[in-house]
Structure formats: C-alpha cells, structure tokens
PDB file of N, CA and C in Angstrom:
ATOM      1  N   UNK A   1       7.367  -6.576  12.873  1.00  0.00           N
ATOM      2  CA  UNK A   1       7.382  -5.411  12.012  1.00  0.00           C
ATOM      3  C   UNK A   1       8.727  -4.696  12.077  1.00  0.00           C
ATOM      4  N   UNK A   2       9.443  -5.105  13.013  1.00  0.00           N
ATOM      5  CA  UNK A   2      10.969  -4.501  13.303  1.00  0.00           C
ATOM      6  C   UNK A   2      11.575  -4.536  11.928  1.00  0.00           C
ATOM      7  N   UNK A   3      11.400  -5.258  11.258  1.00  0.00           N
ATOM      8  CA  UNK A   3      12.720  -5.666   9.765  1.00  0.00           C
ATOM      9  C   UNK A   3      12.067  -5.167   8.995  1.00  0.00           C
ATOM     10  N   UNK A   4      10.598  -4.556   8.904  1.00  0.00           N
ATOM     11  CA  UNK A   4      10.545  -4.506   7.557  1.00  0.00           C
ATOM     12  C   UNK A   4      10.707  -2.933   6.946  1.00  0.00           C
ATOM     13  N   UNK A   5      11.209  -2.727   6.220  1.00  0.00           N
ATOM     14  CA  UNK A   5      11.013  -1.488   5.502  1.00  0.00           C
ATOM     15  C   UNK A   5       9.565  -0.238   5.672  1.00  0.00           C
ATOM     16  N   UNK A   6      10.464   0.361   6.476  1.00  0.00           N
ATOM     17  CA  UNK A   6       8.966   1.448   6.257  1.00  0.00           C
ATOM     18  C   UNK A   6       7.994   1.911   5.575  1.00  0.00           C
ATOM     19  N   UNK A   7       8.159   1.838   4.273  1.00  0.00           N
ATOM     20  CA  UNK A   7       6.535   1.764   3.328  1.00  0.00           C
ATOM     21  C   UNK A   7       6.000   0.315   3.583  1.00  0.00           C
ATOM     22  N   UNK A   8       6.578  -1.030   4.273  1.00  0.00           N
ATOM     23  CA  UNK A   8       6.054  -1.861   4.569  1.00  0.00           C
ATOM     24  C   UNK A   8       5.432  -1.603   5.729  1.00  0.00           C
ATOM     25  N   UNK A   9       5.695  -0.942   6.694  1.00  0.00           N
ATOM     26  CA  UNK A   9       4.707  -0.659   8.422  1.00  0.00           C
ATOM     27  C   UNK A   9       3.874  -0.299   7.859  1.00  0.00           C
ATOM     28  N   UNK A  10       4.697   1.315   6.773  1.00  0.00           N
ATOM     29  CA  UNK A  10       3.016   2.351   6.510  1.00  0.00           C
ATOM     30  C   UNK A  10       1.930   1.491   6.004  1.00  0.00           C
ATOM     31  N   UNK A  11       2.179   0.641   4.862  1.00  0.00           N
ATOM     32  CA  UNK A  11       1.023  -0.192   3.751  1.00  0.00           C
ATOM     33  C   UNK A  11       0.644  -1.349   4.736  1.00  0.00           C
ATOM     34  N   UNK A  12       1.190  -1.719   5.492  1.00  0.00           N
ATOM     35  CA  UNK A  12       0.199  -2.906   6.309  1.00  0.00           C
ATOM     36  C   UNK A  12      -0.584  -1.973   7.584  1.00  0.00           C
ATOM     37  N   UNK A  13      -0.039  -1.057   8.717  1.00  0.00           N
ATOM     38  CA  UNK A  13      -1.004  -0.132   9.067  1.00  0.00           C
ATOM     39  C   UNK A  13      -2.127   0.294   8.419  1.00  0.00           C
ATOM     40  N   UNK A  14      -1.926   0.843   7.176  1.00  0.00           N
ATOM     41  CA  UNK A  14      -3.140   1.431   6.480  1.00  0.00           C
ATOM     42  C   UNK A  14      -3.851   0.078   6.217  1.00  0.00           C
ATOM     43  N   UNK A  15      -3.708  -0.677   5.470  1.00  0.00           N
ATOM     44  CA  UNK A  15      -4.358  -1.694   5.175  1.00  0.00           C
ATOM     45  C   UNK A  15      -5.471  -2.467   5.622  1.00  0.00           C
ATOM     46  N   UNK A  16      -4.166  -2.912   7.155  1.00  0.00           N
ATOM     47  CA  UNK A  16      -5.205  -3.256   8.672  1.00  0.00           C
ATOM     48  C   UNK A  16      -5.707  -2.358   9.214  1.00  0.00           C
ATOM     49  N   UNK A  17      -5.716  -1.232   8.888  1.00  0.00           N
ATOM     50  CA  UNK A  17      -6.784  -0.015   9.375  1.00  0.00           C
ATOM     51  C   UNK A  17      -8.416  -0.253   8.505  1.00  0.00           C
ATOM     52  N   UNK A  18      -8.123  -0.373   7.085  1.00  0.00           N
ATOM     53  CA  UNK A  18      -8.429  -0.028   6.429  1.00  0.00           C
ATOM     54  C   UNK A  18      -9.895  -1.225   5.976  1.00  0.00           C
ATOM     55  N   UNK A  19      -8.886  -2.141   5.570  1.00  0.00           N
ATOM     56  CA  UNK A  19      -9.155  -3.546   5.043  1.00  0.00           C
ATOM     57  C   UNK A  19      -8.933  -4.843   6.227  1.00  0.00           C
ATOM     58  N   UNK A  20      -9.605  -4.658   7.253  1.00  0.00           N
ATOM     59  CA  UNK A  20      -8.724  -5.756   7.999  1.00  0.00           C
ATOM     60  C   UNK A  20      -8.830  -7.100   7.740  1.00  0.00           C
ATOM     61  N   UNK A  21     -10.112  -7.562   6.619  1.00  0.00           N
ATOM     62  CA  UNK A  21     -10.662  -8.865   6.311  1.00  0.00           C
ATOM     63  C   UNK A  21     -10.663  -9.154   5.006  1.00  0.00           C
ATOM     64  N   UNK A  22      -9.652  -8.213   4.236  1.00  0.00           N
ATOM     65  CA  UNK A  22      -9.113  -8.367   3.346  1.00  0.00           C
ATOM     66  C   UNK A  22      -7.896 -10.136   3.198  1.00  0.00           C
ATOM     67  N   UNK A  23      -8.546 -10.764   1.991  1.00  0.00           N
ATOM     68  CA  UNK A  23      -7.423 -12.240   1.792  1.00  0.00           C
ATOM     69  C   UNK A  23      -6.483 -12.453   1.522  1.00  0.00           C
ATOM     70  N   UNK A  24      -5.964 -13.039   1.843  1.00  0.00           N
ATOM     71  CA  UNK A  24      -4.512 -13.244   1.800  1.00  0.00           C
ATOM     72  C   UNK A  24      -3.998 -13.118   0.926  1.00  0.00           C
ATOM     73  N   UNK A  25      -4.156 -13.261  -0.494  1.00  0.00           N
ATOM     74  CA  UNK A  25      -3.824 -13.262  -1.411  1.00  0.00           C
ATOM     75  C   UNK A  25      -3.759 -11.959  -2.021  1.00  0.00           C
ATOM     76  N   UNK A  26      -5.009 -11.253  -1.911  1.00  0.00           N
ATOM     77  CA  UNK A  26      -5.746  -9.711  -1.948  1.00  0.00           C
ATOM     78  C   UNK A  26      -4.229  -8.661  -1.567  1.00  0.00           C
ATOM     79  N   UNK A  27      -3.901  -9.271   0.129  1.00  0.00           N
ATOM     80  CA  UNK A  27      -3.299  -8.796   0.746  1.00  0.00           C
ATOM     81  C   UNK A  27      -1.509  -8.615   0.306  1.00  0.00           C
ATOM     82  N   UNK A  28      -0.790  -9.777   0.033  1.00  0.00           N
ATOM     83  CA  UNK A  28      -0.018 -10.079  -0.585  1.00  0.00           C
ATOM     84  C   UNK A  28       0.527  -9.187  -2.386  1.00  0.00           C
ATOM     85  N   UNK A  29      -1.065  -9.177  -2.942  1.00  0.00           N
ATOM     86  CA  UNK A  29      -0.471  -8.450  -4.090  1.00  0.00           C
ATOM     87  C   UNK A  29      -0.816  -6.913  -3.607  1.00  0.00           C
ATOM     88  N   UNK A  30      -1.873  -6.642  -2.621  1.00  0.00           N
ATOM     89  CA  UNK A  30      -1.122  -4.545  -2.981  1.00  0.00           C
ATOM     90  C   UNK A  30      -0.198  -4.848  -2.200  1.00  0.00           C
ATOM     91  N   UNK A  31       0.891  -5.297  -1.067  1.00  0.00           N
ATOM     92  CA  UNK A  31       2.034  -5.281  -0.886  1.00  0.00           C
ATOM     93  C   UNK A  31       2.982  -5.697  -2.126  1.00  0.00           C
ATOM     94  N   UNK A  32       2.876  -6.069  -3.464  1.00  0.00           N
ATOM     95  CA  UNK A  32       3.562  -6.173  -4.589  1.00  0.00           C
ATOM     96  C   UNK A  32       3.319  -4.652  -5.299  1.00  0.00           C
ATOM     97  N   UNK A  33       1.715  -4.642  -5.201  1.00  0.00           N
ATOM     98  CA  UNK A  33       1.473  -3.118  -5.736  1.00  0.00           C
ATOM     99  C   UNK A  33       2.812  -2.011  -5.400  1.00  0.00           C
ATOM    100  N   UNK A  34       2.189  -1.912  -4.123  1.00  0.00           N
ATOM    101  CA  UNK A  34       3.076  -0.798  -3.184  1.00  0.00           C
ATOM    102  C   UNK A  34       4.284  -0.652  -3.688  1.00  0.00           C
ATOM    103  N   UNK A  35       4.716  -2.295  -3.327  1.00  0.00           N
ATOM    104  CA  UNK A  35       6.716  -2.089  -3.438  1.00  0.00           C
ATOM    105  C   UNK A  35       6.647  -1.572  -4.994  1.00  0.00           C
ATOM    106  N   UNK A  36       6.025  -1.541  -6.189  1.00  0.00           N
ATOM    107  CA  UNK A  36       6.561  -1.357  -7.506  1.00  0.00           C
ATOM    108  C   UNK A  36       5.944   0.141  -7.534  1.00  0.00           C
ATOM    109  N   UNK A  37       4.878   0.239  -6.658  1.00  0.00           N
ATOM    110  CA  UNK A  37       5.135   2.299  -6.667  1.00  0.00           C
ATOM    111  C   UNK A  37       5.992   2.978  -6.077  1.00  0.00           C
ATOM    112  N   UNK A  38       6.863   2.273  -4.769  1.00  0.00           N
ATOM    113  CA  UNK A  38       7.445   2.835  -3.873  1.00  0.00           C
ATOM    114  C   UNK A  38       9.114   3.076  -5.453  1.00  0.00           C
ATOM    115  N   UNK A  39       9.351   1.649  -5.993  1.00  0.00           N
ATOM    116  CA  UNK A  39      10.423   1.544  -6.910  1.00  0.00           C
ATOM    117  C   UNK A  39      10.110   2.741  -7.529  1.00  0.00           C
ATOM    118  N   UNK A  40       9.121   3.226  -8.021  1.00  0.00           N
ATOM    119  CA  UNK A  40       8.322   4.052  -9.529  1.00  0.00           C
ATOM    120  C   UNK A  40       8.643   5.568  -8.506  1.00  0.00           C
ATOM    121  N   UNK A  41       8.549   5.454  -7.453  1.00  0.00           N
ATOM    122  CA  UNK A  41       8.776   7.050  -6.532  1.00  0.00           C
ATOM    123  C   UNK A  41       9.283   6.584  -5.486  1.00  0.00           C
ATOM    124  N   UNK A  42      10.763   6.722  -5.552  1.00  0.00           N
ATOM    125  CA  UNK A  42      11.802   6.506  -4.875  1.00  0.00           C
ATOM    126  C   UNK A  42      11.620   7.221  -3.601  1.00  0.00           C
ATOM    127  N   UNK A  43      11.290   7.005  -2.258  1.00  0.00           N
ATOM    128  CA  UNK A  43      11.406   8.098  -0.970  1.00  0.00           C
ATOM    129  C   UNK A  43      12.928   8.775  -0.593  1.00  0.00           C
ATOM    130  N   UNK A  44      13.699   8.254  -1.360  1.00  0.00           N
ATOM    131  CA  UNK A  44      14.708   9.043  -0.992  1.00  0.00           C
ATOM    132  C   UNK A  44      14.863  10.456  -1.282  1.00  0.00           C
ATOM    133  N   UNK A  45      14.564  10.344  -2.729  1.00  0.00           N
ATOM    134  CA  UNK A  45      14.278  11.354  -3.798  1.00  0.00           C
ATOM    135  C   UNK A  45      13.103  12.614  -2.413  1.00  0.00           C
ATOM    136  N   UNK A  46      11.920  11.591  -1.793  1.00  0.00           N
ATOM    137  CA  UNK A  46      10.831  12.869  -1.595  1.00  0.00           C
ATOM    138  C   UNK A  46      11.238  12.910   0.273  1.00  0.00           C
ATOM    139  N   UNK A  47      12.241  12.601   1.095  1.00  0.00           N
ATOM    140  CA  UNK A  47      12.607  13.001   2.240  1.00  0.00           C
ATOM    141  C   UNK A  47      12.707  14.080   2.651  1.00  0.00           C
ATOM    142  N   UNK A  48      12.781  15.046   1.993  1.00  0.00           N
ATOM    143  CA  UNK A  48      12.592  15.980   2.492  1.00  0.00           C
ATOM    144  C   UNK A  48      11.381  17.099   3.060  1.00  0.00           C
ATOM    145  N   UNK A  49      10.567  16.168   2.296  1.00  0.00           N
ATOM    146  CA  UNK A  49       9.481  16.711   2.552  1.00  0.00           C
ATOM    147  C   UNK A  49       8.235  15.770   2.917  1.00  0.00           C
ATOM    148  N   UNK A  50       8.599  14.767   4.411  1.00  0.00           N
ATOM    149  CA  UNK A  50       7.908  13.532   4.974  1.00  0.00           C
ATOM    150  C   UNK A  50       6.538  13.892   4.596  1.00  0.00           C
ATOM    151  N   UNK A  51       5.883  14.972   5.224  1.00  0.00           N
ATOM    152  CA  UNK A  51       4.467  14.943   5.726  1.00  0.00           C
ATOM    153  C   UNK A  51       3.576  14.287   4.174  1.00  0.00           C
ATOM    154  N   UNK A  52       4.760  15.803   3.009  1.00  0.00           N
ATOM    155  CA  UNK A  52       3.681  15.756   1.957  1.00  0.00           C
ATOM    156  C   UNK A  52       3.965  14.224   1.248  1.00  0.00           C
ATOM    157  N   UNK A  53       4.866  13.337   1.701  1.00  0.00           N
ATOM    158  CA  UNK A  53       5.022  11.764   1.293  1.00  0.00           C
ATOM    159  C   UNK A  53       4.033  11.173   1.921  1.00  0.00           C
ATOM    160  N   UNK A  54       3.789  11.218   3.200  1.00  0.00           N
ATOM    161  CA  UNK A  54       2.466  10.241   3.622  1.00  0.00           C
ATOM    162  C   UNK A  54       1.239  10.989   2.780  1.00  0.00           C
ATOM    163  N   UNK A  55       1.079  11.736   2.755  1.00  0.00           N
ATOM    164  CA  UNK A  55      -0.464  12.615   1.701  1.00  0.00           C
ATOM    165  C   UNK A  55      -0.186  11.472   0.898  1.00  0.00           C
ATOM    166  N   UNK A  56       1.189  12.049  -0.169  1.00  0.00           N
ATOM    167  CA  UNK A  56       1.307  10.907  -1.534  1.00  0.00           C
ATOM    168  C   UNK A  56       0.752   9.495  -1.764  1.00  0.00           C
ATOM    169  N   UNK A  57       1.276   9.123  -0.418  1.00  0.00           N
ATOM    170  CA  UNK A  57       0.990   7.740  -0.581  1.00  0.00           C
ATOM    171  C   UNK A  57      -0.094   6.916   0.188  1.00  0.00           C
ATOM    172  N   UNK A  58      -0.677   7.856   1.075  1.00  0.00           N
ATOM    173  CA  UNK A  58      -2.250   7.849   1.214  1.00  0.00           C
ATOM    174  C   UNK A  58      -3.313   7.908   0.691  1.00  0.00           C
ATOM    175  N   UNK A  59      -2.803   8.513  -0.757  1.00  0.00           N
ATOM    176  CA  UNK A  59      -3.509   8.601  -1.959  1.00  0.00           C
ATOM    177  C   UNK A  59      -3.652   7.827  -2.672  1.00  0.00           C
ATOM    178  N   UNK A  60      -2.408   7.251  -3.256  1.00  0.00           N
ATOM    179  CA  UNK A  60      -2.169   6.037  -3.951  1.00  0.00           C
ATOM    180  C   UNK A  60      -2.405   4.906  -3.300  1.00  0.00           C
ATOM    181  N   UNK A  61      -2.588   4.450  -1.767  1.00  0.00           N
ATOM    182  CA  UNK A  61      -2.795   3.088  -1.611  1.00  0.00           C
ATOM    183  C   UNK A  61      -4.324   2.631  -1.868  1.00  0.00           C
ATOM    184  N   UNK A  62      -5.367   4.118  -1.530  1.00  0.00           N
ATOM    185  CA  UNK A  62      -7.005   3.155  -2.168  1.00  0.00           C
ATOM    186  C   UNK A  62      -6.693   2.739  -3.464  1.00  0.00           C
ATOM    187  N   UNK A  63      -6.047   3.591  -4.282  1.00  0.00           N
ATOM    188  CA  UNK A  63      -5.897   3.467  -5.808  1.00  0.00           C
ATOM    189  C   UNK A  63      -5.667   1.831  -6.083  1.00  0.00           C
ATOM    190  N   UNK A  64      -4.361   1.703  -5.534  1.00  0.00           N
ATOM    191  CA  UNK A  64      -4.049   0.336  -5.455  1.00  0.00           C
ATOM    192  C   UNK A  64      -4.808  -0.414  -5.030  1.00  0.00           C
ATOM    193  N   UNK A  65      -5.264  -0.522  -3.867  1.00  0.00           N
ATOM    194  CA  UNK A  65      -6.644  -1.683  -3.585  1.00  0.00           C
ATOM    195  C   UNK A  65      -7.503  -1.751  -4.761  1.00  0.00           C
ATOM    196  N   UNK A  66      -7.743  -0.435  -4.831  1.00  0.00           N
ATOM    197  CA  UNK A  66      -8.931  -0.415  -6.277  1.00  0.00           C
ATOM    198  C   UNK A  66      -8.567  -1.576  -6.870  1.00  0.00           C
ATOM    199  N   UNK A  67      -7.365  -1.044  -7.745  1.00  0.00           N
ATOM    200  CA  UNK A  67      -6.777  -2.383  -8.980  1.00  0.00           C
ATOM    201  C   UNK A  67      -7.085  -3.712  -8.298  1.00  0.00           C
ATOM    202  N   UNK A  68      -6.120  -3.621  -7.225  1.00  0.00           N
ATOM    203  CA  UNK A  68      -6.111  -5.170  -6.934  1.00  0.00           C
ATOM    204  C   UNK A  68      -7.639  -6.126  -6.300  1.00  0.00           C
ATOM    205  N   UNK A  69      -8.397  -4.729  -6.281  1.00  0.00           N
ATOM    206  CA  UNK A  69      -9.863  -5.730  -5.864  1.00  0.00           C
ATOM    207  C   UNK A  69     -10.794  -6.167  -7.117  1.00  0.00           C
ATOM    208  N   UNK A  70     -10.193  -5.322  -8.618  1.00  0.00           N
ATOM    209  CA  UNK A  70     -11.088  -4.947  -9.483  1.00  0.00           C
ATOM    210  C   UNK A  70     -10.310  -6.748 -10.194  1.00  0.00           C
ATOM    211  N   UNK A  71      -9.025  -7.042  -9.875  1.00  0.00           N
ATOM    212  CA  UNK A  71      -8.488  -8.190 -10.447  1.00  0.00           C
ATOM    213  C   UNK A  71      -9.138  -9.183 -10.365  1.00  0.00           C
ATOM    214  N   UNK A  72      -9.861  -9.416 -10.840  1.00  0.00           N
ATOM    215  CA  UNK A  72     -10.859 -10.914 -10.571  1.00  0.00           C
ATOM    216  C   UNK A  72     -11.436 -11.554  -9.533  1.00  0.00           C
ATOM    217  N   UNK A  73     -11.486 -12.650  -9.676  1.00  0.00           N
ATOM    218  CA  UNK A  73     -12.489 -13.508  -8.693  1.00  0.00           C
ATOM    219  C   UNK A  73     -11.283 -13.689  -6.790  1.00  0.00           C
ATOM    220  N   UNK A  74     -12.488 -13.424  -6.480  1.00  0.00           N
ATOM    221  CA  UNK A  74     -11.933 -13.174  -4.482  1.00  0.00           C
ATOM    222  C   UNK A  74     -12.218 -11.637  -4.401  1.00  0.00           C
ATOM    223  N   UNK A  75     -12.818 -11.188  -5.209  1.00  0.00           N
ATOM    224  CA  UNK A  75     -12.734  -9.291  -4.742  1.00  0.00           C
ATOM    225  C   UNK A  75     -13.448  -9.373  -3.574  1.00  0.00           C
ATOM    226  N   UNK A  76     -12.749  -7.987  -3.049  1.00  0.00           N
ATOM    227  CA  UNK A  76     -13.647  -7.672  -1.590  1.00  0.00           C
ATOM    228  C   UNK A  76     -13.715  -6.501  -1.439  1.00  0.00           C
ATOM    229  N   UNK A  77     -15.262  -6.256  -1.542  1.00  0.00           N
ATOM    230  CA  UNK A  77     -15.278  -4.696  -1.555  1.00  0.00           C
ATOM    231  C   UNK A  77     -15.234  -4.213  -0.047  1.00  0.00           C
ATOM    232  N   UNK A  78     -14.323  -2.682  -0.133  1.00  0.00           N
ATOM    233  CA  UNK A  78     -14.228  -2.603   1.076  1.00  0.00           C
ATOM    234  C   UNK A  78     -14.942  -1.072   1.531  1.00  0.00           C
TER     235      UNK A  78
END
C-alpha cells in the first residue's frame, strides 16, 4: 500500500471494511469509479479542509458501490 495514492489506501480501507467478499472484478471497477470521481473533485482543490474531504468521500463511495453492484450479472449485495 506504500505506492499507492491516497484515495487509493482510503477506497481499499473502506471497501475491505466494508465489502470484504466483494469480486474481483466488482472490486477493480469502484477503484475505476473512485479514480474518475477523485479526477471530477480534484483533492488538491479541497486540502484545506481534510476532515470535511473524508465526509465527501465517505459519501460518495456507497454511491459508487451502488452503481457498480447495480451493473449486471456478479452483483453482491452488501
């Protein structure tokens, strides 16, 4: 976990908190999710104000599972 980008620790922490038997595949696209919200809300832009960024994006990652479980066949409800 050393290399990867910090919305990558945060979104696989939450995830494996979250979802731990979530598939690989499942798993793979909200880490695609993520990175194209993290692009869509730049953290540089919201540094200054950490705490209310983890709220943000504590919010948005069920969202994202949502989508990506609602995507067809392999869903896993969690």
């Amino acid at each position: 976990m050393e290399n990867m980008p910090c919305w990558r620790r945060e979104a696989t922490v939450w995830l494996d908190t979250t979802s731990p038997g979530l598939p690989a595949e499942k798993r793979e696209a909200f880490y695609e999710a993520v990175d194209r919200y993290y692009r869509q809300n730049p953290t540089a832009e919201r540094d200054a104000h950490f705490l209310s960024v983890l709220k943000e994006d504590h919010e948005a990652f069920p969202k994202i599972l949502r989508e990506i479980n609602a995507d067809g066949p392999g869903s896993s409800s969690s």
